[in-house]
PDB file of N, CA and C in Angstrom:
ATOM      1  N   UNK A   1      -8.961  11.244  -3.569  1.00  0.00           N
ATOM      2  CA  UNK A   1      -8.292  10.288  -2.706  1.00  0.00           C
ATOM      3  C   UNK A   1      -9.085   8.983  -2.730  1.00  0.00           C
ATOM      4  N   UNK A   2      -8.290   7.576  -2.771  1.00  0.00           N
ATOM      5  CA  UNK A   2      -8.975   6.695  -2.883  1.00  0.00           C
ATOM      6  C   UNK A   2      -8.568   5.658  -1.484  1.00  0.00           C
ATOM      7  N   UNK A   3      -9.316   4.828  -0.914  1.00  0.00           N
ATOM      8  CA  UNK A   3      -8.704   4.233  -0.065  1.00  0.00           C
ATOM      9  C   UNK A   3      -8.778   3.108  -0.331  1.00  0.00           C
ATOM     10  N   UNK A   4      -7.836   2.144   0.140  1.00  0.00           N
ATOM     11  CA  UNK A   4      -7.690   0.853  -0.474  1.00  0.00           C
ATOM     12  C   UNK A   4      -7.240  -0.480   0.694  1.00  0.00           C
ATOM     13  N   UNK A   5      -8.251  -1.721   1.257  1.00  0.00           N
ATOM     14  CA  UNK A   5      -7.532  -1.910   2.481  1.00  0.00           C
ATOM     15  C   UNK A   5      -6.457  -2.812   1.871  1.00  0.00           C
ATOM     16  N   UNK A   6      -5.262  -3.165   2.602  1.00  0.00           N
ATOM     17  CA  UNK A   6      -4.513  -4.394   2.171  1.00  0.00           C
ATOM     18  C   UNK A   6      -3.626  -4.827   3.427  1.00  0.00           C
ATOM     19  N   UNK A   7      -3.397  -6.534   3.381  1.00  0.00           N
ATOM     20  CA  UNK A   7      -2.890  -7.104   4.177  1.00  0.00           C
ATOM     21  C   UNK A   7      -1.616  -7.703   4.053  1.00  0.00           C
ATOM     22  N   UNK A   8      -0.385  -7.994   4.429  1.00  0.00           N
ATOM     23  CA  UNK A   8       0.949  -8.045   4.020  1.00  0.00           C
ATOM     24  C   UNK A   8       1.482  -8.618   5.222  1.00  0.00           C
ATOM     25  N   UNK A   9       1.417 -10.121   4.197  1.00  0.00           N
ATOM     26  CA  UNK A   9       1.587 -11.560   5.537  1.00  0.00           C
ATOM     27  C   UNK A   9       3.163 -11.458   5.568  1.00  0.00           C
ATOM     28  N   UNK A  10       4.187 -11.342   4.603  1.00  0.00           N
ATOM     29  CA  UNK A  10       5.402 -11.815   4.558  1.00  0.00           C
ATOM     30  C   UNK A  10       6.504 -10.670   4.012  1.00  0.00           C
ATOM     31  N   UNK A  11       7.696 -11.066   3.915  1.00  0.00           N
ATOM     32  CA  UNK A  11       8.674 -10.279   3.464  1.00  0.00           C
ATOM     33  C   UNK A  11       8.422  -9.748   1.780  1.00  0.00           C
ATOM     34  N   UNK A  12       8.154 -11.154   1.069  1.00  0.00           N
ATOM     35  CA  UNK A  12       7.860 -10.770  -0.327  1.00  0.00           C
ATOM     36  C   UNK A  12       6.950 -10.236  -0.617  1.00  0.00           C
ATOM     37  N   UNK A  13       5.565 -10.328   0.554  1.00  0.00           N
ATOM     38  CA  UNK A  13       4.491  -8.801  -0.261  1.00  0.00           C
ATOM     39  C   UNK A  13       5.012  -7.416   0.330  1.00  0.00           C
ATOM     40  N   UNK A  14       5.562  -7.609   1.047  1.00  0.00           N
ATOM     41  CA  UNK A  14       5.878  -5.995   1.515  1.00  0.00           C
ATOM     42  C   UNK A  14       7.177  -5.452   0.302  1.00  0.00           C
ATOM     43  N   UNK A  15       7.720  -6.410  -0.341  1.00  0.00           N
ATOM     44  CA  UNK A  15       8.574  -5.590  -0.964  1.00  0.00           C
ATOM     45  C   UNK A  15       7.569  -5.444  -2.495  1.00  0.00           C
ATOM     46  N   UNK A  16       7.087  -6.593  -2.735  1.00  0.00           N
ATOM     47  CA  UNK A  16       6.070  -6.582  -4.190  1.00  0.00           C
ATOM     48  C   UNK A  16       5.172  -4.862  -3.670  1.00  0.00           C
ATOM     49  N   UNK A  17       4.815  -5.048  -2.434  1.00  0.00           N
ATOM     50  CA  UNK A  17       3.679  -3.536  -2.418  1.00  0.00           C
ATOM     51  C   UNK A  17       4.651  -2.226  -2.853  1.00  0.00           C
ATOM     52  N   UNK A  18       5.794  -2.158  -2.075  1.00  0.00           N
ATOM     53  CA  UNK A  18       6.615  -1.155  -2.083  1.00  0.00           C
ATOM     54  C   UNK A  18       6.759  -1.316  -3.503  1.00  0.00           C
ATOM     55  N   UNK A  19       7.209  -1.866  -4.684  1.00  0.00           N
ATOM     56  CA  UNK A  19       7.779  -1.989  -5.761  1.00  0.00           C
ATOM     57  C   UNK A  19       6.230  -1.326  -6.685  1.00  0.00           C
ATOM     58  N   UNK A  20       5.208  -1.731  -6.327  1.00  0.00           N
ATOM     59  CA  UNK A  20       4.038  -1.265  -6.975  1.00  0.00           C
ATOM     60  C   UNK A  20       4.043   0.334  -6.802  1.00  0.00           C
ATOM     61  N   UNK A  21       3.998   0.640  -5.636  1.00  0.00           N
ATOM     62  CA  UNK A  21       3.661   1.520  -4.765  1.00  0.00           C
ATOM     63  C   UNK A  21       5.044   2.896  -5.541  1.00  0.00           C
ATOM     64  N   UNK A  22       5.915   2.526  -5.444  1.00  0.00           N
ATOM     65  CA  UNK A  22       7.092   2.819  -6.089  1.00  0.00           C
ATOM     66  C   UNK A  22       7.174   3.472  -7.585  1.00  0.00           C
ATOM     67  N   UNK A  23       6.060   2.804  -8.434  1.00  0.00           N
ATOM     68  CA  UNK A  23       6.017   3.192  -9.751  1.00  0.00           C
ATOM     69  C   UNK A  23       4.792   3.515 -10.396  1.00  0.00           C
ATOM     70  N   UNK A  24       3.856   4.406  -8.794  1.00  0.00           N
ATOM     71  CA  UNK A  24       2.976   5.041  -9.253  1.00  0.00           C
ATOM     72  C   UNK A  24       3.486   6.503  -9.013  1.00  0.00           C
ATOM     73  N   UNK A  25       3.014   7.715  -9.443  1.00  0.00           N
ATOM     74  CA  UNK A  25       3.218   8.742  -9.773  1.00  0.00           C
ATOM     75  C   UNK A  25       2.507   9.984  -9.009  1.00  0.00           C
ATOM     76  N   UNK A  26       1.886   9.067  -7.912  1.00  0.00           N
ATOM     77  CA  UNK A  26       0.578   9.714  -6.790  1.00  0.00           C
ATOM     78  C   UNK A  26       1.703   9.434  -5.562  1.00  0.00           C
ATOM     79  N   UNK A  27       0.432   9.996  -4.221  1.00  0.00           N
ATOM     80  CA  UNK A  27       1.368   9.951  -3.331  1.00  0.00           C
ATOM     81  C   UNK A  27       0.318   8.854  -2.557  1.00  0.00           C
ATOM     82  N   UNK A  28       1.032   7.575  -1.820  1.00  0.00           N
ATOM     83  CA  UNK A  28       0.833   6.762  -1.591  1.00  0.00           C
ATOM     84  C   UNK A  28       0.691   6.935  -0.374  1.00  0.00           C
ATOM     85  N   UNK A  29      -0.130   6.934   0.828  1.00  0.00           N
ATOM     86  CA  UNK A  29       0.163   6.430   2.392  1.00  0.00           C
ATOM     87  C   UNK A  29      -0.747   5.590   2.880  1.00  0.00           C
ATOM     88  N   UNK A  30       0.072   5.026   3.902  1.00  0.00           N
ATOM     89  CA  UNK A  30      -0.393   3.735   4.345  1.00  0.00           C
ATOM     90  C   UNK A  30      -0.686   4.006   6.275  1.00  0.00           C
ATOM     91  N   UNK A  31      -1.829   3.459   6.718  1.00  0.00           N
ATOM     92  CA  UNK A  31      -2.071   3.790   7.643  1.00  0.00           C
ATOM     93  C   UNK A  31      -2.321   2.645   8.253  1.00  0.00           C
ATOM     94  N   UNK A  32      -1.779   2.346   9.601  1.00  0.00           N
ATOM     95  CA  UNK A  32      -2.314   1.291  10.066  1.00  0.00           C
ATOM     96  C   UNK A  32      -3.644   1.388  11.557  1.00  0.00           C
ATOM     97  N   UNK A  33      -3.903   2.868  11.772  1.00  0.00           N
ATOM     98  CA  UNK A  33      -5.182   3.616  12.583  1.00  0.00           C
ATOM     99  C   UNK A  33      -4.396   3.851  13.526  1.00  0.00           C
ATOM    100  N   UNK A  34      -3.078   3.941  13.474  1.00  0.00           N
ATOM    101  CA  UNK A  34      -2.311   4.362  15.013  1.00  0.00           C
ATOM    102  C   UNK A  34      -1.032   5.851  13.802  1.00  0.00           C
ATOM    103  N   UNK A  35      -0.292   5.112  13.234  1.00  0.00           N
ATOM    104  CA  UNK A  35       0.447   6.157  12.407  1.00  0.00           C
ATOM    105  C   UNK A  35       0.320   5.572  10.709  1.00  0.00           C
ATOM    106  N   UNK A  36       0.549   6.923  10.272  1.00  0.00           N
ATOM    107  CA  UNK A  36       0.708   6.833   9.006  1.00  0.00           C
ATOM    108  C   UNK A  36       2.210   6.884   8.228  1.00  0.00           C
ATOM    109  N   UNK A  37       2.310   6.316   6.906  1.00  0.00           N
ATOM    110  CA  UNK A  37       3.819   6.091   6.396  1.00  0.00           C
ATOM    111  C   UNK A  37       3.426   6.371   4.728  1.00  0.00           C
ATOM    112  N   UNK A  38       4.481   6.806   4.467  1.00  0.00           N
ATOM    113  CA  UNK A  38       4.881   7.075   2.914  1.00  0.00           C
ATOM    114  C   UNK A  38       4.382   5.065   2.838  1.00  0.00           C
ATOM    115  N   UNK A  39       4.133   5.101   1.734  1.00  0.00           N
ATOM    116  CA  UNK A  39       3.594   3.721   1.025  1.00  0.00           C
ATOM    117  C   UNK A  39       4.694   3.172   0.511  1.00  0.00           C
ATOM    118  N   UNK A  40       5.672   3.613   0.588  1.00  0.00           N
ATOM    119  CA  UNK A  40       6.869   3.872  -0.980  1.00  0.00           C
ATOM    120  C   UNK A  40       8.117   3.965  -0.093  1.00  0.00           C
ATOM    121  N   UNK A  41       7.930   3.489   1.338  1.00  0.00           N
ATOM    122  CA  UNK A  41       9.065   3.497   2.112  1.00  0.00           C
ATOM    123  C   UNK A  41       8.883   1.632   2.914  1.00  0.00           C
ATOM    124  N   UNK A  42       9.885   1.042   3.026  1.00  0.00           N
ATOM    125  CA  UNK A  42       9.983  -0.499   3.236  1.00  0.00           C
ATOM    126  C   UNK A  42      10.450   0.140   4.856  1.00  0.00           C
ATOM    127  N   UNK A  43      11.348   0.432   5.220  1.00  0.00           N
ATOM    128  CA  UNK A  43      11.510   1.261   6.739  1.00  0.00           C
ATOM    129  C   UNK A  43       9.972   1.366   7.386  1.00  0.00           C
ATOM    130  N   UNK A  44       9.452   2.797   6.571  1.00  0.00           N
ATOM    131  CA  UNK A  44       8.257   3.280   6.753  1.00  0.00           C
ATOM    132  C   UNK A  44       7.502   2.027   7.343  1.00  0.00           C
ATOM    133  N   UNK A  45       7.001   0.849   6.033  1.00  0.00           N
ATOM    134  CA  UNK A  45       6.411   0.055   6.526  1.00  0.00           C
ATOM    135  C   UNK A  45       6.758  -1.132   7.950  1.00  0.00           C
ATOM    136  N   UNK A  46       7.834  -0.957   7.672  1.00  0.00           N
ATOM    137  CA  UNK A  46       8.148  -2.254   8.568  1.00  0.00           C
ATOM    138  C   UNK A  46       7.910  -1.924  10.506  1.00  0.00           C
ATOM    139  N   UNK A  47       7.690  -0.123  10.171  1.00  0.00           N
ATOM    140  CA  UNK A  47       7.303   0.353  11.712  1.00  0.00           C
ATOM    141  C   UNK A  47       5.949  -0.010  12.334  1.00  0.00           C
ATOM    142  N   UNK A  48       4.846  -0.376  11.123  1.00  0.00           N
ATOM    143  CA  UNK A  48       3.683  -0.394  10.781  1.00  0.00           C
ATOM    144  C   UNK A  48       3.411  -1.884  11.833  1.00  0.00           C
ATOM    145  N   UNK A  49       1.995  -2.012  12.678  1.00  0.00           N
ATOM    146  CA  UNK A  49       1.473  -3.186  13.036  1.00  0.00           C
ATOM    147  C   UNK A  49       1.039  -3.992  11.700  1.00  0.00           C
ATOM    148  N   UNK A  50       1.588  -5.004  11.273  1.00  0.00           N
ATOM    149  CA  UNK A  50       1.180  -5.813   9.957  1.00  0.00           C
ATOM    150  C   UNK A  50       0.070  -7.043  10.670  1.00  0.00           C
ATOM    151  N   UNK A  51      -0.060  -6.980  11.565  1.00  0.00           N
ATOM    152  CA  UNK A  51      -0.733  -8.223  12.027  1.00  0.00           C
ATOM    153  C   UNK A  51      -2.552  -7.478  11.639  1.00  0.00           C
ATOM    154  N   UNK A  52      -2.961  -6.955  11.414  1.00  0.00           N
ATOM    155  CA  UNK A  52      -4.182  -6.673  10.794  1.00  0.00           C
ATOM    156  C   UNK A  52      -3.899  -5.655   9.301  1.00  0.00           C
ATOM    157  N   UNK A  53      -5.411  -5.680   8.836  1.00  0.00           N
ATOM    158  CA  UNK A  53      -5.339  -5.022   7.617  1.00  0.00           C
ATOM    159  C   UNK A  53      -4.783  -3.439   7.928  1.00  0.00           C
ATOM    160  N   UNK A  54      -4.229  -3.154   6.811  1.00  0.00           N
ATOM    161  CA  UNK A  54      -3.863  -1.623   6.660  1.00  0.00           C
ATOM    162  C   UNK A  54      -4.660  -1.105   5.786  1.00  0.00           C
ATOM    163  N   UNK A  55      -4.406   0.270   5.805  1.00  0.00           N
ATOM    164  CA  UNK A  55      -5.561   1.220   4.661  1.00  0.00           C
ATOM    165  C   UNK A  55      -4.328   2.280   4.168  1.00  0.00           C
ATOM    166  N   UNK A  56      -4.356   1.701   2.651  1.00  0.00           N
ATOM    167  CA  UNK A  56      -3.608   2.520   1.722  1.00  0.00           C
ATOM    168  C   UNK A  56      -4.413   3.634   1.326  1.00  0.00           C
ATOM    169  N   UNK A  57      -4.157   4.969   1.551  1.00  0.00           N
ATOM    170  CA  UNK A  57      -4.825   6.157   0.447  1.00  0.00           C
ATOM    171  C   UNK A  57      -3.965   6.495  -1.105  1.00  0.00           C
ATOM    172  N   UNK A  58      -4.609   6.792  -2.112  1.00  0.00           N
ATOM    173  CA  UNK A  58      -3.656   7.253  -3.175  1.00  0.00           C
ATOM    174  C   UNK A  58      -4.047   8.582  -3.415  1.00  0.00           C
ATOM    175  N   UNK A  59      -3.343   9.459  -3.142  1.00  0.00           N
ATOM    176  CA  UNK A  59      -3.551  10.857  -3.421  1.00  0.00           C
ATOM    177  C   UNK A  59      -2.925  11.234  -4.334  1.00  0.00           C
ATOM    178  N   UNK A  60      -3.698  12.220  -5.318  1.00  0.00           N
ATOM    179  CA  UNK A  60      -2.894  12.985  -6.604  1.00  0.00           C
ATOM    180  C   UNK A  60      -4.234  12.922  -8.106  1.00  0.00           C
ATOM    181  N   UNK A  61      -4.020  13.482  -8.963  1.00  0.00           N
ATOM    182  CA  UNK A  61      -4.712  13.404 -10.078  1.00  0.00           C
ATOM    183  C   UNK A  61      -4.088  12.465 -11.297  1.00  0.00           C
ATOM    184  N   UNK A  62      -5.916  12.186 -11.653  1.00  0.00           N
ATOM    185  CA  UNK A  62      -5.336  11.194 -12.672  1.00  0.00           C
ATOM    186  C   UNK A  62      -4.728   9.587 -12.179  1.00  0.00           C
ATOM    187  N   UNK A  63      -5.410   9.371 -11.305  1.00  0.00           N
ATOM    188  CA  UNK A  63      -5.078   7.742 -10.383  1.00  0.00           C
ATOM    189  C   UNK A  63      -5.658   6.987 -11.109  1.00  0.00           C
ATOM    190  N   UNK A  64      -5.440   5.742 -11.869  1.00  0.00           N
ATOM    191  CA  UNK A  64      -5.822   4.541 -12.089  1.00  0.00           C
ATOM    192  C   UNK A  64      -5.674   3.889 -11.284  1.00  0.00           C
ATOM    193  N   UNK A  65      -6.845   3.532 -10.387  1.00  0.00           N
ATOM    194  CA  UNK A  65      -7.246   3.020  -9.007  1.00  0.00           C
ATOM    195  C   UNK A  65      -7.427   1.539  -9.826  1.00  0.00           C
ATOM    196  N   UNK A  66      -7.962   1.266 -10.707  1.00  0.00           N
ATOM    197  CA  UNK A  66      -8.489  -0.289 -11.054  1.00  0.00           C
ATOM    198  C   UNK A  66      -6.610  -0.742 -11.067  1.00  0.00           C
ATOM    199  N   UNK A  67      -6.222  -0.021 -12.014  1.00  0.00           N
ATOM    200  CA  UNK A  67      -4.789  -0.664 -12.490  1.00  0.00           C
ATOM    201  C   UNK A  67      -3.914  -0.893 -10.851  1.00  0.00           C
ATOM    202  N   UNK A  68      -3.751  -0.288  -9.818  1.00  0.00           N
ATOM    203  CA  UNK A  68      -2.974  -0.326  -8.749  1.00  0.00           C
ATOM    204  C   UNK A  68      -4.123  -1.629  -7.918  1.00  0.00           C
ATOM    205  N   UNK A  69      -5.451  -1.603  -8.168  1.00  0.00           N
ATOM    206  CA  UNK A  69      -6.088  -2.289  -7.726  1.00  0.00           C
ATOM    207  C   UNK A  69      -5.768  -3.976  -8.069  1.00  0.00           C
ATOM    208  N   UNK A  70      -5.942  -3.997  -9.326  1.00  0.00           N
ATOM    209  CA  UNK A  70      -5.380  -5.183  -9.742  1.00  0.00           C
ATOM    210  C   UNK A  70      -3.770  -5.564  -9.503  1.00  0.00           C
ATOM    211  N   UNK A  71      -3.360  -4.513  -9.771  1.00  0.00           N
ATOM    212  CA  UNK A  71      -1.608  -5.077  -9.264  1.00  0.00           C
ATOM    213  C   UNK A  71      -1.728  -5.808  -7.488  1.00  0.00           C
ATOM    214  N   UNK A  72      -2.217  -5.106  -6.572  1.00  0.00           N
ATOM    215  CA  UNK A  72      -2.277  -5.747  -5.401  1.00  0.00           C
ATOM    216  C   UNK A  72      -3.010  -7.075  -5.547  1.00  0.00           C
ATOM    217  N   UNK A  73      -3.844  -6.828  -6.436  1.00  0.00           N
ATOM    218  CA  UNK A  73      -4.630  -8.455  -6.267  1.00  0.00           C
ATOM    219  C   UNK A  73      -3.879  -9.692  -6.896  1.00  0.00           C
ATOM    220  N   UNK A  74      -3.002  -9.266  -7.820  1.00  0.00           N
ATOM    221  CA  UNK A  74      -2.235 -10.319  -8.440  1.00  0.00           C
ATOM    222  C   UNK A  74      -1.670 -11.147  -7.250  1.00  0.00           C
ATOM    223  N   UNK A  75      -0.810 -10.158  -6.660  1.00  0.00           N
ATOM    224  CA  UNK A  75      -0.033 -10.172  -5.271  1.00  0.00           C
ATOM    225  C   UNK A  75      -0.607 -10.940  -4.420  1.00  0.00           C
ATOM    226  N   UNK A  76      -1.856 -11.181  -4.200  1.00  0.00           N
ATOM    227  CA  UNK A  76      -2.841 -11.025  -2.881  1.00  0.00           C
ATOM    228  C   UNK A  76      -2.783 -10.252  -1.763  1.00  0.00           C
ATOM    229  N   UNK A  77      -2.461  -9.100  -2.069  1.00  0.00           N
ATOM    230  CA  UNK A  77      -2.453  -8.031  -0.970  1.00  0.00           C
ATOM    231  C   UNK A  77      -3.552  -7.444  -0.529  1.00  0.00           C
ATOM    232  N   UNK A  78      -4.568  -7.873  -1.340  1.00  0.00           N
ATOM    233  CA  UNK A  78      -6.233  -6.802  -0.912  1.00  0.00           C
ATOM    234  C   UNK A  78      -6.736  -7.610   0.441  1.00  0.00           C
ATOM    235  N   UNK A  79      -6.645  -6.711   1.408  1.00  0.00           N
ATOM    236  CA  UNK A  79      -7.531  -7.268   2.966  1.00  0.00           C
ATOM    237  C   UNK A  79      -8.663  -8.188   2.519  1.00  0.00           C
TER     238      UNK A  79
END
């Protein structure tokens, strides 16, 4: 399991995260220290407090953590 923090100011990173998040092959959740959500759900997220950082976990084998790492950073999604 890897944890990953990230922050998601607007409409277009929450759908860019979901779309990342979407076409990995692990299981994604996103926690904001009150509840947790499928990563890979835009619902899911939008229940989420966005006004501080969140903490993504990626669970599963075989994670390319750099590659999902860099996709958020393109974005600017890394807290």
């Amino acid at each position: 399991m890897t944890d990953i923090p990230v922050l998601l100011n607007d409409k277009d990173q929450i759908e860019k995260f979901v779309q990342i998040n979407s076409s990995l092959e692990c299981q994604v959740d996103v926690s904001d220290g009150r509840i947790s959500i499928n990563g890979k759900s835009i619902i899911g997220l939008l229940s989420l407090s966005l006004f501080d950082p969140l903490h993504v976990s990626l669970i599963g084998e075989n994670i390319n953590v750099s590659k999902v790492v860099s996709a958020y950073k393109k974005y600017n999604l890394i807290a």
